[in-house]
N, C-alpha and C. Protein backbone atom coordinates (compact mmCIF):
# COMPACT_ATOMS: atom_id res chain seq x y z
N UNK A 1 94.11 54.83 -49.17
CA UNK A 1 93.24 55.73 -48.43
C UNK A 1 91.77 55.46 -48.74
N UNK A 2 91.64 55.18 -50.01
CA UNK A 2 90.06 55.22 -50.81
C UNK A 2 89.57 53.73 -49.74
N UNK A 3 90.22 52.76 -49.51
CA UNK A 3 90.57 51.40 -49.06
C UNK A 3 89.96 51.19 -47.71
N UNK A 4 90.75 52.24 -46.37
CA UNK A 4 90.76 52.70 -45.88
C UNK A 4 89.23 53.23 -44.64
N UNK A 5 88.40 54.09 -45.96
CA UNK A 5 87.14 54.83 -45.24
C UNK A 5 87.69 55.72 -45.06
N UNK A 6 88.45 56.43 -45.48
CA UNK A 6 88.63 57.80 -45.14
C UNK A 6 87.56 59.11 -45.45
N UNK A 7 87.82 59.86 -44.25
CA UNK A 7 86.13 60.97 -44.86
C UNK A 7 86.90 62.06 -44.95
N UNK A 8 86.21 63.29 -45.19
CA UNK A 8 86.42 64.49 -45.17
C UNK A 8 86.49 64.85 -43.46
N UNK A 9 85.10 64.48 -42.77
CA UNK A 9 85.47 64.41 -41.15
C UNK A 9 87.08 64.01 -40.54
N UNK A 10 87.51 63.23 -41.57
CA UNK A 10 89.06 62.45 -41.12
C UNK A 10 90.33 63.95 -41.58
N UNK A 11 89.79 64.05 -42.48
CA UNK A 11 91.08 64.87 -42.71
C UNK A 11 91.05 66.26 -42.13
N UNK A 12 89.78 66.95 -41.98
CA UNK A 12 89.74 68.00 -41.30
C UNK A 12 90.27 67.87 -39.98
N UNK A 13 89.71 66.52 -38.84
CA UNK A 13 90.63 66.16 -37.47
C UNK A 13 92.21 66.23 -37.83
N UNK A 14 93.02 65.60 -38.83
CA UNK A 14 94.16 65.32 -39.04
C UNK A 14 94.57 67.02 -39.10
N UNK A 15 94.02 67.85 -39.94
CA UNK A 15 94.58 69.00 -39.86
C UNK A 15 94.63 70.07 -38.78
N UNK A 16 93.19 69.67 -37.46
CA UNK A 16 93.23 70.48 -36.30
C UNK A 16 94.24 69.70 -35.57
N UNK A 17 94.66 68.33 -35.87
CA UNK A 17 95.51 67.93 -34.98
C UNK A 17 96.94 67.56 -35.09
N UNK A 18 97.49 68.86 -36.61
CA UNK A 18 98.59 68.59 -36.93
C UNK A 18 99.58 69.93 -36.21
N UNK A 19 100.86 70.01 -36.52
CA UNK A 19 101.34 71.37 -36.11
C UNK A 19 101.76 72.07 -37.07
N UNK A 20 100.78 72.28 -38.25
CA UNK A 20 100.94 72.80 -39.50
C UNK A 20 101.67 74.25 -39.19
N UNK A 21 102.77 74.61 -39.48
CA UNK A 21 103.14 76.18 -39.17
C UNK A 21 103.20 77.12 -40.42
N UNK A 22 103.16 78.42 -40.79
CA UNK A 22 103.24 78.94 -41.70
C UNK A 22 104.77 80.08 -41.44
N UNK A 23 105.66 80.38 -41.79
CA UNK A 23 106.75 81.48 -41.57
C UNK A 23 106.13 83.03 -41.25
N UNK A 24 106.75 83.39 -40.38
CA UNK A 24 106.36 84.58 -40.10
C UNK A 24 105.64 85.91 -40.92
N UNK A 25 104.78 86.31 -41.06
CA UNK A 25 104.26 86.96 -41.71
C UNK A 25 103.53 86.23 -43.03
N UNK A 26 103.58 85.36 -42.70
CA UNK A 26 102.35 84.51 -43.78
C UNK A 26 101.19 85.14 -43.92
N UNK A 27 100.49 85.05 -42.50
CA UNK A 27 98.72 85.09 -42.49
C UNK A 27 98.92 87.07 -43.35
N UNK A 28 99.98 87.52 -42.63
CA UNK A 28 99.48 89.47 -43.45
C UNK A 28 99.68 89.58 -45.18
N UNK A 29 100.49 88.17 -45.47
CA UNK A 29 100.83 88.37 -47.05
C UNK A 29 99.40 87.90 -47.60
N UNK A 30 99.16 86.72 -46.68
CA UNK A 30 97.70 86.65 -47.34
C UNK A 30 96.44 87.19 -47.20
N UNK A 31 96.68 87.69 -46.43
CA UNK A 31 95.25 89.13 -45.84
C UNK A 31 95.62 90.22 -46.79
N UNK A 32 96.80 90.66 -47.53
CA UNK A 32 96.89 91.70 -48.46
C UNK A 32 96.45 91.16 -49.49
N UNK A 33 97.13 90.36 -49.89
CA UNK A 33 97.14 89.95 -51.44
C UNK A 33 95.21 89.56 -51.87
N UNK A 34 94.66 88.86 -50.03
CA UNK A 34 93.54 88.95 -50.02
C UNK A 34 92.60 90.44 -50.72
N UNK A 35 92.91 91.27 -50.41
CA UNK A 35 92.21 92.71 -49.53
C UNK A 35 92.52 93.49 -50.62
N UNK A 36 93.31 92.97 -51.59
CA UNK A 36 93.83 94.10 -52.57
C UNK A 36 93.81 93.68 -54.26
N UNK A 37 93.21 92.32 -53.72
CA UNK A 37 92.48 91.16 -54.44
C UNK A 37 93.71 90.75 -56.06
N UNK A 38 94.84 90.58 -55.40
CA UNK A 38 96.08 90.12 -56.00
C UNK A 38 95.71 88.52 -56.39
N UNK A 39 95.73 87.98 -57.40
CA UNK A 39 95.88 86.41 -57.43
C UNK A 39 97.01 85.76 -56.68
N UNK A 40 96.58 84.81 -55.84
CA UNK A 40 97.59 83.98 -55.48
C UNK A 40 97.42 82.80 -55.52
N UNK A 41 98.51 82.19 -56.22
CA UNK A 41 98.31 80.63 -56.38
C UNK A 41 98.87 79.70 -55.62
N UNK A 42 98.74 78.43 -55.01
CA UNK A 42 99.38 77.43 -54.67
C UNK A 42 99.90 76.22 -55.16
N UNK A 43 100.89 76.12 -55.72
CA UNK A 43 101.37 75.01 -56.69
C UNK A 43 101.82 73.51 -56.24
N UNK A 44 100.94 72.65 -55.68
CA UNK A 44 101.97 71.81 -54.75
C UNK A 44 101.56 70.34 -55.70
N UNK A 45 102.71 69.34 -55.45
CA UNK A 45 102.29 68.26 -55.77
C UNK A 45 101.77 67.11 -54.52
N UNK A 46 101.25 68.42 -53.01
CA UNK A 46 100.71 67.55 -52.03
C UNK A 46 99.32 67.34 -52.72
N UNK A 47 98.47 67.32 -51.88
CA UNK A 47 97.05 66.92 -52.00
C UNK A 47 96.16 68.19 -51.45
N UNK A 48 95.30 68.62 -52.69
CA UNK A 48 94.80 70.07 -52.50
C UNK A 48 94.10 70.43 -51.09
N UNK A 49 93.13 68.95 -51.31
CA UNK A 49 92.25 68.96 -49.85
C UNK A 49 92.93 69.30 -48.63
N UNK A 50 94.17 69.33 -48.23
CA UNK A 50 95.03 69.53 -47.33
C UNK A 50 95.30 70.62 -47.09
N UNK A 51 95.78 71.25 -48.12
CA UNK A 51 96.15 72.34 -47.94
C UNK A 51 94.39 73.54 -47.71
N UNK A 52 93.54 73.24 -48.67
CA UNK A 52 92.68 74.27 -48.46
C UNK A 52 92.09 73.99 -46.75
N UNK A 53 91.86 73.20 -46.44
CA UNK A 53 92.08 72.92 -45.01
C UNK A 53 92.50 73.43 -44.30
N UNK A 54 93.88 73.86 -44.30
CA UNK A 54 94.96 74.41 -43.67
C UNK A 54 94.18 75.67 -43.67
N UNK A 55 94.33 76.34 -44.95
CA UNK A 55 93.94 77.63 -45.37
C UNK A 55 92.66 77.95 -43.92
N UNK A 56 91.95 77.25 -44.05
CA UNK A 56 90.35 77.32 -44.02
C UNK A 56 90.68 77.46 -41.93
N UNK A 57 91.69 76.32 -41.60
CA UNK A 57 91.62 76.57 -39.97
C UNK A 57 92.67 77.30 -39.41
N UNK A 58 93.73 77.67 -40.42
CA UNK A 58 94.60 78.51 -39.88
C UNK A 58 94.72 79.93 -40.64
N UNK A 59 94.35 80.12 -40.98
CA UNK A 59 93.94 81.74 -42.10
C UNK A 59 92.76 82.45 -41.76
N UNK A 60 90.90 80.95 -41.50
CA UNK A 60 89.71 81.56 -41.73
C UNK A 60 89.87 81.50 -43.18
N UNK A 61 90.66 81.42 -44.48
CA UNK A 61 90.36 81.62 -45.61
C UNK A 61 89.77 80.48 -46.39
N UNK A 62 88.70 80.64 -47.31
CA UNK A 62 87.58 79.50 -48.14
C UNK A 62 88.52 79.62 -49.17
N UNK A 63 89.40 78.87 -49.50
CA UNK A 63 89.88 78.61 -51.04
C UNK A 63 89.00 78.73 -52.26
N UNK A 64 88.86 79.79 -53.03
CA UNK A 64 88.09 79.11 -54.47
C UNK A 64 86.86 79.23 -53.98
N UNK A 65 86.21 79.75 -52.84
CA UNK A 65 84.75 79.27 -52.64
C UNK A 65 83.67 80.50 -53.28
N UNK A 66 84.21 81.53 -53.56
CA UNK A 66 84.06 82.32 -54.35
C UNK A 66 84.25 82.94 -55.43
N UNK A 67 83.74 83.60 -56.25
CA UNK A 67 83.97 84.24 -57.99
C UNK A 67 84.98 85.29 -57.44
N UNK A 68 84.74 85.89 -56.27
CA UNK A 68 85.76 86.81 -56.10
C UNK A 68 86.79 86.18 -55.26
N UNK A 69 86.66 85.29 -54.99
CA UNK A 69 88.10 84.77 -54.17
C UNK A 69 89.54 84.91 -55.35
N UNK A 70 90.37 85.57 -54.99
CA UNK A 70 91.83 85.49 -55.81
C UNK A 70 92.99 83.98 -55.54
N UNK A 71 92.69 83.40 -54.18
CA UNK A 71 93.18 82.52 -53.94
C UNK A 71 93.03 81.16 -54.15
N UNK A 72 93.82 80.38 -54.87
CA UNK A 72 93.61 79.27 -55.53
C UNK A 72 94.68 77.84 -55.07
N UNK A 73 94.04 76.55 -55.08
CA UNK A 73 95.05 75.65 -55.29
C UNK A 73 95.51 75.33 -56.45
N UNK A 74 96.23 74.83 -56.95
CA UNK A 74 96.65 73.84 -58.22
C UNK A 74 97.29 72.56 -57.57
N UNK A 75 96.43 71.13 -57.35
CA UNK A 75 97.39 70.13 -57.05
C UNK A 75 96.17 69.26 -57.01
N UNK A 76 96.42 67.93 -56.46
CA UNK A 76 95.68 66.96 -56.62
C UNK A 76 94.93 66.70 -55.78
N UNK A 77 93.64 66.38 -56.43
CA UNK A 77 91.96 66.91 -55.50
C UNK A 77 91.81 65.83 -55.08
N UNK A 78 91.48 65.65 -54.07
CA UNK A 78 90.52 64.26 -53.45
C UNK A 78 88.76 64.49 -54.08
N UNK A 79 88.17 63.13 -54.20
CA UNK A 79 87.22 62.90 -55.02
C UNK A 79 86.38 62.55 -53.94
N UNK A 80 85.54 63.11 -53.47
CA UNK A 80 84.66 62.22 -52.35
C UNK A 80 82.97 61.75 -52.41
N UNK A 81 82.82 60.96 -52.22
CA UNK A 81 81.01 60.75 -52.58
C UNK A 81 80.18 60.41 -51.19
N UNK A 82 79.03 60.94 -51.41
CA UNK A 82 78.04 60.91 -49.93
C UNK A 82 77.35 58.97 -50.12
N UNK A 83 77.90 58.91 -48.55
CA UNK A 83 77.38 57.79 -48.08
C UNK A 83 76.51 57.82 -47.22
N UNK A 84 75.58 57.41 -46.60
CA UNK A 84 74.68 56.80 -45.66
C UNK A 84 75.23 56.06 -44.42
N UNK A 85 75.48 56.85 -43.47
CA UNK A 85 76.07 55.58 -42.60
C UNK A 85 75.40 55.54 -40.97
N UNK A 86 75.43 54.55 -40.06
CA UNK A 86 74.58 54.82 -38.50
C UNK A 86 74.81 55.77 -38.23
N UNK A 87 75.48 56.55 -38.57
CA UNK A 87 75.96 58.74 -37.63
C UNK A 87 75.29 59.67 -38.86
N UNK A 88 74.70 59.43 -39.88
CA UNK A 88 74.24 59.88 -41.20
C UNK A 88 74.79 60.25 -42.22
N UNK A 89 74.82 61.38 -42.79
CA UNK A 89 75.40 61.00 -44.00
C UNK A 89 76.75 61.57 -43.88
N UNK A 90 78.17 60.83 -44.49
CA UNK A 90 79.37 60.78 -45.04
C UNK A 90 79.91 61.69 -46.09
N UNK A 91 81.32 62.09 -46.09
CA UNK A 91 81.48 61.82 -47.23
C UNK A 91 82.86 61.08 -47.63
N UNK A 92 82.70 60.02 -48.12
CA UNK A 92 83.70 59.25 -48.48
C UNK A 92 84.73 59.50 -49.75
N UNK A 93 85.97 59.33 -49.81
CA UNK A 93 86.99 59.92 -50.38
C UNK A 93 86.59 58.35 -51.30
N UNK A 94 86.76 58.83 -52.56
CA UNK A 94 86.62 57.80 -53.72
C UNK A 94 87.28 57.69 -54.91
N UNK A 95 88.34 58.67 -54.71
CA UNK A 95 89.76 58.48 -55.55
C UNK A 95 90.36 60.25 -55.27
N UNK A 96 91.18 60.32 -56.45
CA UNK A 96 91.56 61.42 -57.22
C UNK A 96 91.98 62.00 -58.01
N UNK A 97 92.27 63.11 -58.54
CA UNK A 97 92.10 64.03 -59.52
C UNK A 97 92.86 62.98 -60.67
N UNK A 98 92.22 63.05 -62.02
CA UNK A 98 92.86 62.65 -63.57
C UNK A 98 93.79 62.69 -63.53
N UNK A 99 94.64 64.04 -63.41
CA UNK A 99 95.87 64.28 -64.50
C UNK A 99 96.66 64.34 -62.32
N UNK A 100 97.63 63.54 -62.52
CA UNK A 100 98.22 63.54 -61.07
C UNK A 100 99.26 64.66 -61.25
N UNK A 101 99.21 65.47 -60.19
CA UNK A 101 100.25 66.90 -60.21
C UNK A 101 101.95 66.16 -59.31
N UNK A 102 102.53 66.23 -60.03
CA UNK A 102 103.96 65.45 -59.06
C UNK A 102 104.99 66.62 -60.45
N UNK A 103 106.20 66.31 -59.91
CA UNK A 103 107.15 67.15 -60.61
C UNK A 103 107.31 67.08 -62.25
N UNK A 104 107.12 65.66 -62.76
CA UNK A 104 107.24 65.12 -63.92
C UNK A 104 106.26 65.81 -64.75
N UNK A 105 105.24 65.67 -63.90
CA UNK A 105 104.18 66.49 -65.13
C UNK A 105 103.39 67.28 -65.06
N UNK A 106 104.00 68.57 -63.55
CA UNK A 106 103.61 69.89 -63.69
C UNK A 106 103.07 70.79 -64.79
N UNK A 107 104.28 71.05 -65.94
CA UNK A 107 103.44 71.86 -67.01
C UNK A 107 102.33 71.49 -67.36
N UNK A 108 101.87 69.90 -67.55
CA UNK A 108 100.66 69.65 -68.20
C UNK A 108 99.70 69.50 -67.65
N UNK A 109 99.74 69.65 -65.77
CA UNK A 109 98.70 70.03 -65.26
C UNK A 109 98.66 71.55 -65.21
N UNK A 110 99.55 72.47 -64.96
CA UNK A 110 99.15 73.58 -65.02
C UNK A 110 98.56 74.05 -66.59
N UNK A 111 98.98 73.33 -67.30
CA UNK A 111 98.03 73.77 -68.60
C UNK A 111 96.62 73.35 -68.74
N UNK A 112 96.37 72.21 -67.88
CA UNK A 112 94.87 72.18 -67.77
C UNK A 112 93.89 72.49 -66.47
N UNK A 113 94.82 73.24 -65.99
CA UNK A 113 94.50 73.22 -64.36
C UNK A 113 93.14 74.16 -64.27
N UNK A 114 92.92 74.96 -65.09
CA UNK A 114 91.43 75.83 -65.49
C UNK A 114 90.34 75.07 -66.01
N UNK A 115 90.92 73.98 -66.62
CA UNK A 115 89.72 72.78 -66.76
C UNK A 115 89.40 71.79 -66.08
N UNK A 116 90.07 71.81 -65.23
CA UNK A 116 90.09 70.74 -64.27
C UNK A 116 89.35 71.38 -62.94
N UNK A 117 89.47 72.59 -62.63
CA UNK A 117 88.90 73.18 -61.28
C UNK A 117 89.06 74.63 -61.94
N UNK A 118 87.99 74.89 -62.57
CA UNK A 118 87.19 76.28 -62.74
C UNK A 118 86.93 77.39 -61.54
N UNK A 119 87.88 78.18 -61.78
CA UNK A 119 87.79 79.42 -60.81
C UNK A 119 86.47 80.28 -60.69
């Protein structure tokens, strides 16, 4: 992907143009847990950027973008850096996260997962 040129512009299209669905009564569990300011976490070994995405065009919800936000990812971050390009500036995906979140070595990212992305 890093290989690639992939941007943040790329993955946000990929997510308006996926058929991401959530189970019935999703968006009200997360408008409570929102509203009543319950922590909720997301544990995935997809790729965080994806999902807060999701969040962000099918919810309206900013993951983490606030001190008071309760809602969080835990999984593996895309790394992106600003480029310069003829349409202006980029931002180019340039790896990701240290400690890789996959099944094998869940506990030891969730044990550093507060140091790794500070709530």
């Amino acid at each position: 992907l890093v290989k690639e040129g992939v941007t943040r512009e790329h993955l946000e299209e990929a997510v308006r143009g996926s058929n991401v669905t959530f189970r019935d009564g999703a968006r009200n569990v997360v408008d409570i847990l929102h509203m009543k300011k319950v922590p909720f976490l997301v544990f995935s070994a997809g790729i965080a950027d994806v999902i807060q995405e999701v969040f962000k065009q099918k919810f309206n919800v900013q993951l983490g973008k606030s001190a008071l936000d309760t809602t969080h990812v835990i999984s593996n971050w895309m790394q992106f850096e600003e480029r310069t390009t003829n349409e202006g500036v980029k931002e180019f995906l340039s790896g990701f996260s240290e400690l890789l979140f996959i099944c094998i070595t869940k506990m030891r990212v969730i044990q550093k997962a507060t140091i790794m992305r500070p709530w």
